[in-house]
N, C-alpha and C. Protein backbone atom coordinates (compact mmCIF):
# COMPACT_ATOMS: atom_id res chain seq x y z
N UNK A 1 88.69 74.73 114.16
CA UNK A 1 87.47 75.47 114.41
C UNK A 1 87.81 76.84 115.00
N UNK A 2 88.58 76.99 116.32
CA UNK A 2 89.25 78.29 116.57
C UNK A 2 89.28 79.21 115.89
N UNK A 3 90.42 78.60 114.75
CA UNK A 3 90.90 79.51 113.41
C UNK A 3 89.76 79.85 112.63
N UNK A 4 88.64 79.10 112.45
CA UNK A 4 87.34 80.23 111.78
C UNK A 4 86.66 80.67 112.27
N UNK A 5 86.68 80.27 113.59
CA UNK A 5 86.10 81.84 114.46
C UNK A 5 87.10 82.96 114.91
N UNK A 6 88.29 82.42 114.29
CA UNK A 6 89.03 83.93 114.46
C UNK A 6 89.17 84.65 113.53
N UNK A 7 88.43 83.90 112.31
CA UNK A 7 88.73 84.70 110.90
C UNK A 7 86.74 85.29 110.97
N UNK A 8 85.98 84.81 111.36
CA UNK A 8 84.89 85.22 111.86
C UNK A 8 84.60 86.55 112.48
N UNK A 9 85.83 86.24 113.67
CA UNK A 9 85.71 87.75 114.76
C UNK A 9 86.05 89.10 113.90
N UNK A 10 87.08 88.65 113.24
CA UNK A 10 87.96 89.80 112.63
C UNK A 10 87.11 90.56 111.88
N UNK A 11 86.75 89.27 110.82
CA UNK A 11 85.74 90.18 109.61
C UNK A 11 84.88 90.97 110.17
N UNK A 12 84.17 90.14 111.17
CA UNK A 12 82.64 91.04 112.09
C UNK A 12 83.69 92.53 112.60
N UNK A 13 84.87 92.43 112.93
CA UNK A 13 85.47 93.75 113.73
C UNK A 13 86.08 94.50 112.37
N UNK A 14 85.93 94.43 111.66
CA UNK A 14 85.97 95.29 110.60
C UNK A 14 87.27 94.98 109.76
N UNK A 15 88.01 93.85 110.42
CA UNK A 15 89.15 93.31 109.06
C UNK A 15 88.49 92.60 108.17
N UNK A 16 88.63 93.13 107.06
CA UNK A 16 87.92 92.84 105.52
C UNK A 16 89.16 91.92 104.90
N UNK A 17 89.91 92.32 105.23
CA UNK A 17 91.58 91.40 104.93
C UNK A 17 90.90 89.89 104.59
N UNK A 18 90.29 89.60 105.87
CA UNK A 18 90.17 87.93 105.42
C UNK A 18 89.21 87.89 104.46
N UNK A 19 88.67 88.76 103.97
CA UNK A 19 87.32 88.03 102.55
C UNK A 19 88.16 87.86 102.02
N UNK A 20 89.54 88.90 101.36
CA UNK A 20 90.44 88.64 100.29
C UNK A 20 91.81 87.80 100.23
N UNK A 21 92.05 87.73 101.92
CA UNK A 21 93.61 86.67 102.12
C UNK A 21 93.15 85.84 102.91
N UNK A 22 93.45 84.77 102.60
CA UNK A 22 93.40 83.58 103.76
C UNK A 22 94.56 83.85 104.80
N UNK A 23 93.61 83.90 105.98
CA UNK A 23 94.23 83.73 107.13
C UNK A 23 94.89 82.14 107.33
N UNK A 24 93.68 81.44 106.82
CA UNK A 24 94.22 80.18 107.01
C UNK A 24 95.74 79.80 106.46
N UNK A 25 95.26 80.23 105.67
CA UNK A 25 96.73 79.79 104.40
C UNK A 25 97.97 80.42 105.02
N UNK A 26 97.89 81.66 105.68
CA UNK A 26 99.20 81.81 105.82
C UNK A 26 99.66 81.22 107.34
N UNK A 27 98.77 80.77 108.16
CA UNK A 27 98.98 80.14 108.83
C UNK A 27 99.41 78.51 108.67
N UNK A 28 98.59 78.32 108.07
CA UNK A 28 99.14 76.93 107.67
C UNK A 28 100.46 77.02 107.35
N UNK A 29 101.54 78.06 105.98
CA UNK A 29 101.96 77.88 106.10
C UNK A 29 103.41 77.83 107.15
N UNK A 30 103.12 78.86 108.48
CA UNK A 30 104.03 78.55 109.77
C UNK A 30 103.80 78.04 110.45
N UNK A 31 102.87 76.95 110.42
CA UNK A 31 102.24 75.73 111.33
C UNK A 31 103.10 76.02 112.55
N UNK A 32 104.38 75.55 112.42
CA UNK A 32 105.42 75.25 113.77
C UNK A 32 105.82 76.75 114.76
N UNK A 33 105.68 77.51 113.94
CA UNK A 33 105.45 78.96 114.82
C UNK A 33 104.02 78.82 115.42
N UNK A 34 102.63 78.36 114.77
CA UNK A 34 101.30 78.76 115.68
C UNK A 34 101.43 77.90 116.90
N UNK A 35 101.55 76.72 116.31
CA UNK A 35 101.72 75.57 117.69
C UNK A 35 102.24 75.72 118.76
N UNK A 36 104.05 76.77 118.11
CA UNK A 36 104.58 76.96 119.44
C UNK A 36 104.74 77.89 120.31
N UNK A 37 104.03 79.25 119.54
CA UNK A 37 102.99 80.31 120.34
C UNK A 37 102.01 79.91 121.15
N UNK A 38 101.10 78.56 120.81
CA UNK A 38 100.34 78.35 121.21
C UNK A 38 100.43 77.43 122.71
N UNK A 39 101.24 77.06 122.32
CA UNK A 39 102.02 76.34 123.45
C UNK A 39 102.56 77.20 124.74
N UNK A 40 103.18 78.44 124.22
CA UNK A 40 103.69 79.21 124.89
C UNK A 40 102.95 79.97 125.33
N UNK A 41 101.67 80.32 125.32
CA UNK A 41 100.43 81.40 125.68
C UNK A 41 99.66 80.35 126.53
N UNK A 42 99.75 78.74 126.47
CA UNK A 42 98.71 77.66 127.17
C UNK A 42 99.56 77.39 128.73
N UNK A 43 100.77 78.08 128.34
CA UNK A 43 101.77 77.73 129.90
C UNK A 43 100.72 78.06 131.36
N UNK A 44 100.67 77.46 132.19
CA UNK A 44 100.50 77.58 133.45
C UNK A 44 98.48 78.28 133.43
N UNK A 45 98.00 77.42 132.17
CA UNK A 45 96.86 78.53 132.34
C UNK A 45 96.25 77.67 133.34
N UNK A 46 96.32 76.36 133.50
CA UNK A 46 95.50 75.89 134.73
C UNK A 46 95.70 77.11 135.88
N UNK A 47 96.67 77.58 136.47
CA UNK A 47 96.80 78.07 137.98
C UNK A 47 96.86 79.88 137.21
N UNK A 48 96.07 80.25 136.14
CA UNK A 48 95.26 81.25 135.81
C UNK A 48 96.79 82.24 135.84
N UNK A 49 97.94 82.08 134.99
CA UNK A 49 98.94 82.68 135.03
C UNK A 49 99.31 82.53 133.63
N UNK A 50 98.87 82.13 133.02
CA UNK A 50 99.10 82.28 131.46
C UNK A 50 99.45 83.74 130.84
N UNK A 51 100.66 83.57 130.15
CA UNK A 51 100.61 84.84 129.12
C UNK A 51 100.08 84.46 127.68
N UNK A 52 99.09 85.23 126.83
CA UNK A 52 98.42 85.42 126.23
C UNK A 52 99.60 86.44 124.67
N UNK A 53 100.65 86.84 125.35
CA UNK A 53 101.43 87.77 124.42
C UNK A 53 102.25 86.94 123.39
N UNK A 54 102.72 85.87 123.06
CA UNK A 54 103.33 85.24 122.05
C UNK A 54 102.14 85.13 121.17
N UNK A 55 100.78 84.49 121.33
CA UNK A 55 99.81 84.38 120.21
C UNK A 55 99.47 85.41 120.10
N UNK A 56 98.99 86.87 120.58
CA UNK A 56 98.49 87.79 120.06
C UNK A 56 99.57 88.42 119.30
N UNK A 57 100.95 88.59 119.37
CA UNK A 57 102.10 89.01 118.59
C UNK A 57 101.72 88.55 117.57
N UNK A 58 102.01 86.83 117.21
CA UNK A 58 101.68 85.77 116.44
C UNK A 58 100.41 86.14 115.67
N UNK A 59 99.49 86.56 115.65
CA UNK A 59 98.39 86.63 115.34
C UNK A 59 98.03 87.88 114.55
N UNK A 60 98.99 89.15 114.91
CA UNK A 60 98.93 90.40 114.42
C UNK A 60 100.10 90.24 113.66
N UNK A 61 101.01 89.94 113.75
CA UNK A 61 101.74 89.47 112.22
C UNK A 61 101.20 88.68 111.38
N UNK A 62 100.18 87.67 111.19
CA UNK A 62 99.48 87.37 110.24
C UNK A 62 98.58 87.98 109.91
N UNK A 63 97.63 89.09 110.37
CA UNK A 63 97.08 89.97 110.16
C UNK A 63 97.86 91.24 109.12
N UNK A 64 98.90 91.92 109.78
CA UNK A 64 99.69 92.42 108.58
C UNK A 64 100.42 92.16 107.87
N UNK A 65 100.70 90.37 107.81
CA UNK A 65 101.34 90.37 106.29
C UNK A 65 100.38 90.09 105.84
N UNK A 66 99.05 89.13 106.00
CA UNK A 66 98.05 89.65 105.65
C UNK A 66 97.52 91.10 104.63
N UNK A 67 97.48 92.14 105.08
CA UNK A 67 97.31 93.72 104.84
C UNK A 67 98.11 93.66 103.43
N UNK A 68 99.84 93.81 103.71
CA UNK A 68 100.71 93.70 102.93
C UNK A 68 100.22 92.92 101.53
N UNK A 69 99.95 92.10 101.85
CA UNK A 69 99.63 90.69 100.57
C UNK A 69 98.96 91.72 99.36
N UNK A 70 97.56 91.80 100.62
CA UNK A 70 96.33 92.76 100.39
C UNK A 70 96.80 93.68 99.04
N UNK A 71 97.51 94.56 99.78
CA UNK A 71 98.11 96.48 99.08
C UNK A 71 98.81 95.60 98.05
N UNK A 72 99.79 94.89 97.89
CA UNK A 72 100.16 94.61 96.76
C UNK A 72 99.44 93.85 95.68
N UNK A 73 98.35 93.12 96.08
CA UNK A 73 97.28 92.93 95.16
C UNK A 73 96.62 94.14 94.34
N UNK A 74 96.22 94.84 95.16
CA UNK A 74 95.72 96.32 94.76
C UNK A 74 96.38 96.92 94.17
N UNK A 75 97.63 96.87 93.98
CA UNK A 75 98.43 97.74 93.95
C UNK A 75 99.02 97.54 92.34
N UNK A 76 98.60 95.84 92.08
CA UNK A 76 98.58 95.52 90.43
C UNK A 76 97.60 96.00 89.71
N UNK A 77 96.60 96.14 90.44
CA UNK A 77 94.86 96.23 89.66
C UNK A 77 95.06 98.47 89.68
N UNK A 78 96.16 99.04 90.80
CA UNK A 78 95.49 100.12 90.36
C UNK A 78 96.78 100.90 89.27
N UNK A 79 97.72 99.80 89.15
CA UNK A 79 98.84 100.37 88.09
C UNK A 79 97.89 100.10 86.42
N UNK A 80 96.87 100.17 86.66
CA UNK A 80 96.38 99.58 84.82
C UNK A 80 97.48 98.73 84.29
N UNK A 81 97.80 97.36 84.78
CA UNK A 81 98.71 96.68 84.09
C UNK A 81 97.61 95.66 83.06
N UNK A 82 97.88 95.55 81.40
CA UNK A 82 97.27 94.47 81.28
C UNK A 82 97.42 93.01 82.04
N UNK A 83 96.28 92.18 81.40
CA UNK A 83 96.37 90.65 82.23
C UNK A 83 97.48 89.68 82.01
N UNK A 84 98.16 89.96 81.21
CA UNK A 84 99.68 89.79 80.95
C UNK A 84 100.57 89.56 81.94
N UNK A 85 100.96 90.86 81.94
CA UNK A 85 101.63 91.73 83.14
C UNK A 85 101.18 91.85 84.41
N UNK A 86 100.00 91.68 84.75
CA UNK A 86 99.55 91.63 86.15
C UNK A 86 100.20 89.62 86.61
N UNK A 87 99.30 88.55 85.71
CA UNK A 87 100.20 87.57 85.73
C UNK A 87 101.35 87.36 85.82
N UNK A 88 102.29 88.31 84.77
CA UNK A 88 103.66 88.17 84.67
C UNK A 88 104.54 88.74 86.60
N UNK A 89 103.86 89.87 87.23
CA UNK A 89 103.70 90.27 88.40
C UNK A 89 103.67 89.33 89.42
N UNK A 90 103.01 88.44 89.05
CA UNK A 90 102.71 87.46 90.13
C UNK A 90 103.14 86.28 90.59
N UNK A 91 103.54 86.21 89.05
CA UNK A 91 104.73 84.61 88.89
C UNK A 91 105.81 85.42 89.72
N UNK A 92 106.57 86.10 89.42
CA UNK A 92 107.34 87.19 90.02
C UNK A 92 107.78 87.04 91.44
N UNK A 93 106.74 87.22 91.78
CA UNK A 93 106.40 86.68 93.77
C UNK A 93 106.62 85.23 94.17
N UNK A 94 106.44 84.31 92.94
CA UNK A 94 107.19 82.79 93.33
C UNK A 94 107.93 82.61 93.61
N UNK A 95 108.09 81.36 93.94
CA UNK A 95 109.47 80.98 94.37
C UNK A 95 108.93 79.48 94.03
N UNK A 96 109.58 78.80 92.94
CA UNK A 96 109.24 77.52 92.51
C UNK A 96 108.47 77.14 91.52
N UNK A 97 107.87 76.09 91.68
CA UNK A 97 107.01 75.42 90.76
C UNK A 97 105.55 76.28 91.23
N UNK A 98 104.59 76.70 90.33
CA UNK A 98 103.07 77.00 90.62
C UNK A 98 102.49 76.61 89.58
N UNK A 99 100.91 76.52 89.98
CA UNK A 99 99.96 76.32 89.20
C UNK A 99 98.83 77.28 88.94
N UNK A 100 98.18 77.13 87.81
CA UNK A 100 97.09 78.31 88.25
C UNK A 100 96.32 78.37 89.13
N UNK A 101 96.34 77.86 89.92
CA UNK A 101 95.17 78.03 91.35
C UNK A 101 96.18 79.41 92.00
N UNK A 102 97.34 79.15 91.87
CA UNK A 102 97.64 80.03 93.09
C UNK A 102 98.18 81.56 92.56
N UNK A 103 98.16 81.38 90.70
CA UNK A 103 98.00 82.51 90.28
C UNK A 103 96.69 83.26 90.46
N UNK A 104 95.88 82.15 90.31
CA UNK A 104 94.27 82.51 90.47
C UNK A 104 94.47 83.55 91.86
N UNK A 105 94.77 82.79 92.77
CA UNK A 105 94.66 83.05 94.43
C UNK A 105 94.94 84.91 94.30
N UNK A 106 96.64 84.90 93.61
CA UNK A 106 97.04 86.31 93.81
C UNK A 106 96.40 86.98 92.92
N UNK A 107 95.47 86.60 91.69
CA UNK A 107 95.03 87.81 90.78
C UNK A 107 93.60 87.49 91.05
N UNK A 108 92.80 87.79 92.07
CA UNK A 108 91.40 87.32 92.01
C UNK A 108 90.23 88.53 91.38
N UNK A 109 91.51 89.73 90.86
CA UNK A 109 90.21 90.26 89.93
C UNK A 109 90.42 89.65 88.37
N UNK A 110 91.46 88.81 88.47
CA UNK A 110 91.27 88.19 86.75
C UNK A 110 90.36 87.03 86.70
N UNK A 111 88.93 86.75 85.85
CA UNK A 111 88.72 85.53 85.82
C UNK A 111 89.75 84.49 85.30
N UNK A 112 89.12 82.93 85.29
CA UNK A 112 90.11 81.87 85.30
C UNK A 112 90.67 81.84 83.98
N UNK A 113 90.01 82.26 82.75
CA UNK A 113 90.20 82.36 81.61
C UNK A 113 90.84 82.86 81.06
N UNK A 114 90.74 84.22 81.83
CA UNK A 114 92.32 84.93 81.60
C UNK A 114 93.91 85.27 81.77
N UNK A 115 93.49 84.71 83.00
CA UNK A 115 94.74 83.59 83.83
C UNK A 115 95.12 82.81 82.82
N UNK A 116 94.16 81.76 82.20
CA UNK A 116 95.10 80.99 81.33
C UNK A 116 95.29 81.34 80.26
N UNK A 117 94.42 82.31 79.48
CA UNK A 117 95.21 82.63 78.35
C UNK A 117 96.52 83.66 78.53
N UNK A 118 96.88 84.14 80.13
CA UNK A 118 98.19 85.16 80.07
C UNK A 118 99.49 84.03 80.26
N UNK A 119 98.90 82.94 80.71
CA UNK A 119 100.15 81.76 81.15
C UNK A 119 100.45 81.04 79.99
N UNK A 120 99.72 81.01 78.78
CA UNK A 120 99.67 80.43 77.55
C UNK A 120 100.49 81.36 76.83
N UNK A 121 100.33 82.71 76.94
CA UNK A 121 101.43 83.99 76.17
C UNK A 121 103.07 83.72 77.19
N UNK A 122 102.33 83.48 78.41
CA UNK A 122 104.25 83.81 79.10
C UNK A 122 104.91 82.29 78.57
N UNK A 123 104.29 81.29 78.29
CA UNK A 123 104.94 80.00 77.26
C UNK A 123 105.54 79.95 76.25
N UNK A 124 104.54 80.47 75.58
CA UNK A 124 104.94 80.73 74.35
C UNK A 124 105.85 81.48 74.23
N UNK A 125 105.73 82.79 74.65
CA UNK A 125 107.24 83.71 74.87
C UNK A 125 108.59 83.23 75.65
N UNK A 126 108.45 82.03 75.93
CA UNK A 126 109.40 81.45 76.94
C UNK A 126 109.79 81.60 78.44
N UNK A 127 108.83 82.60 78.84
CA UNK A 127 109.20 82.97 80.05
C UNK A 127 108.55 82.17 81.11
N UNK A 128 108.17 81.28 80.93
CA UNK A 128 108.11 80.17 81.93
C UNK A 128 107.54 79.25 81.07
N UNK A 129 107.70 77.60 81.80
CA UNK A 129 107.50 76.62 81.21
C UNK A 129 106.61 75.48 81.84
N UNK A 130 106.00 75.44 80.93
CA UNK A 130 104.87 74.09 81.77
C UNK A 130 105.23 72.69 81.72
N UNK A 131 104.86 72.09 82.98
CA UNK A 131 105.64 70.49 83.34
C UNK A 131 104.26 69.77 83.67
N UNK A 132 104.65 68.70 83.05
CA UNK A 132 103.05 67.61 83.58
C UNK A 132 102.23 67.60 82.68
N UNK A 133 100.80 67.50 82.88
CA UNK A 133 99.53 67.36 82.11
C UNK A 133 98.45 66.96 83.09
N UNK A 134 97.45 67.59 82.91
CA UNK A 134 96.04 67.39 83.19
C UNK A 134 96.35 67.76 84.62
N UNK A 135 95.99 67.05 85.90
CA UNK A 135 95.89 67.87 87.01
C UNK A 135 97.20 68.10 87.78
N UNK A 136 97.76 67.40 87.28
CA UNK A 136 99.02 67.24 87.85
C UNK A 136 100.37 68.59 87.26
N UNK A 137 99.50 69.40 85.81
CA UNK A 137 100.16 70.49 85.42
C UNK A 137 100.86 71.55 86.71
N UNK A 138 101.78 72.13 86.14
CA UNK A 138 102.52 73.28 86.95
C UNK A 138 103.62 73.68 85.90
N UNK A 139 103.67 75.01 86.60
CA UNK A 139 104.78 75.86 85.62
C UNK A 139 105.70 76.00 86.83
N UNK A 140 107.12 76.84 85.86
CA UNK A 140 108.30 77.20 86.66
C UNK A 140 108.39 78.51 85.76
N UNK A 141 109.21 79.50 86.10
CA UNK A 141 109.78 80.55 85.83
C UNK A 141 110.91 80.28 84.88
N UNK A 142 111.43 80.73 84.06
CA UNK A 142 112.22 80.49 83.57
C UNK A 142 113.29 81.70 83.09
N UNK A 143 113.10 83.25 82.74
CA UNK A 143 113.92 84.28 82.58
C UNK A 143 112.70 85.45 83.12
N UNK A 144 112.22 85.55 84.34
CA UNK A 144 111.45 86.58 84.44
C UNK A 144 112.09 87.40 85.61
């Protein structure tokens, strides 16, 4: 609950960042860094001596990689790349197995449709390969 009233505060204070990046998400994924910021900012707050500076550090680095994420999103949409190449861009930034949700995630000015028909061209061309079927589908990279 915290965490969406901190993605709450922000937006109301004029970071627009979170309509387009999950805060959540990138928190989630350093779980063991928030906890142990959090841990480390909760020291001694009973006897009102708490430092507050490991989570706000903590907190403004997810904010600008956040930003970062941001500009390089933008930064596909303002090179005029076709939907190809903006896809092909994005697989790029993997590291592993993905699916289209999380191509979806990084190209959210492509609808879903076109997402899959650019992942259906990078197949066919060989440049990555699809594993599984039905929900359980995911691709890998393969010469990109």
């Amino acid at each position: 609950m915290s965490r969406l009233l901190t993605t709450l505060l922000l937006y109301r204070s004029g970071f627009v960042v979170c309509k387009y990046i999950s805060l959540e998400k990138k928190i989630e994924k350093t779980k063991d860094t928030y906890y142990d910021v959090l841990e480390a900012s909760s020291e001694n707050w009973n006897e009102n001596t708490n430092d507050n500076t490991p989570f706000v550090k903590y907190l403004l680095g997810i904010i600008l990689s956040a930003y970062r994420d941001f500009e390089e999103r933008l930064n596909l949409i303002d090179d005029k790349l076709s939907s190809v190449e903006i896809v092909e861009a994005a697989i790029k930034n993997r590291i592993g197995k993905f699916t289209k949700s999380d191509i979806q995630e990084e190209c959210p000015a492509l609808a879903r449709q076109t997402i899959e028909k650019a992942i259906k061209e990078l197949c066919d061309s060989g440049k990555i390969e699809k594993k599984g079927s039905g929900r359980s589908t995911f691709y890998v990279r393969k010469d990109l």
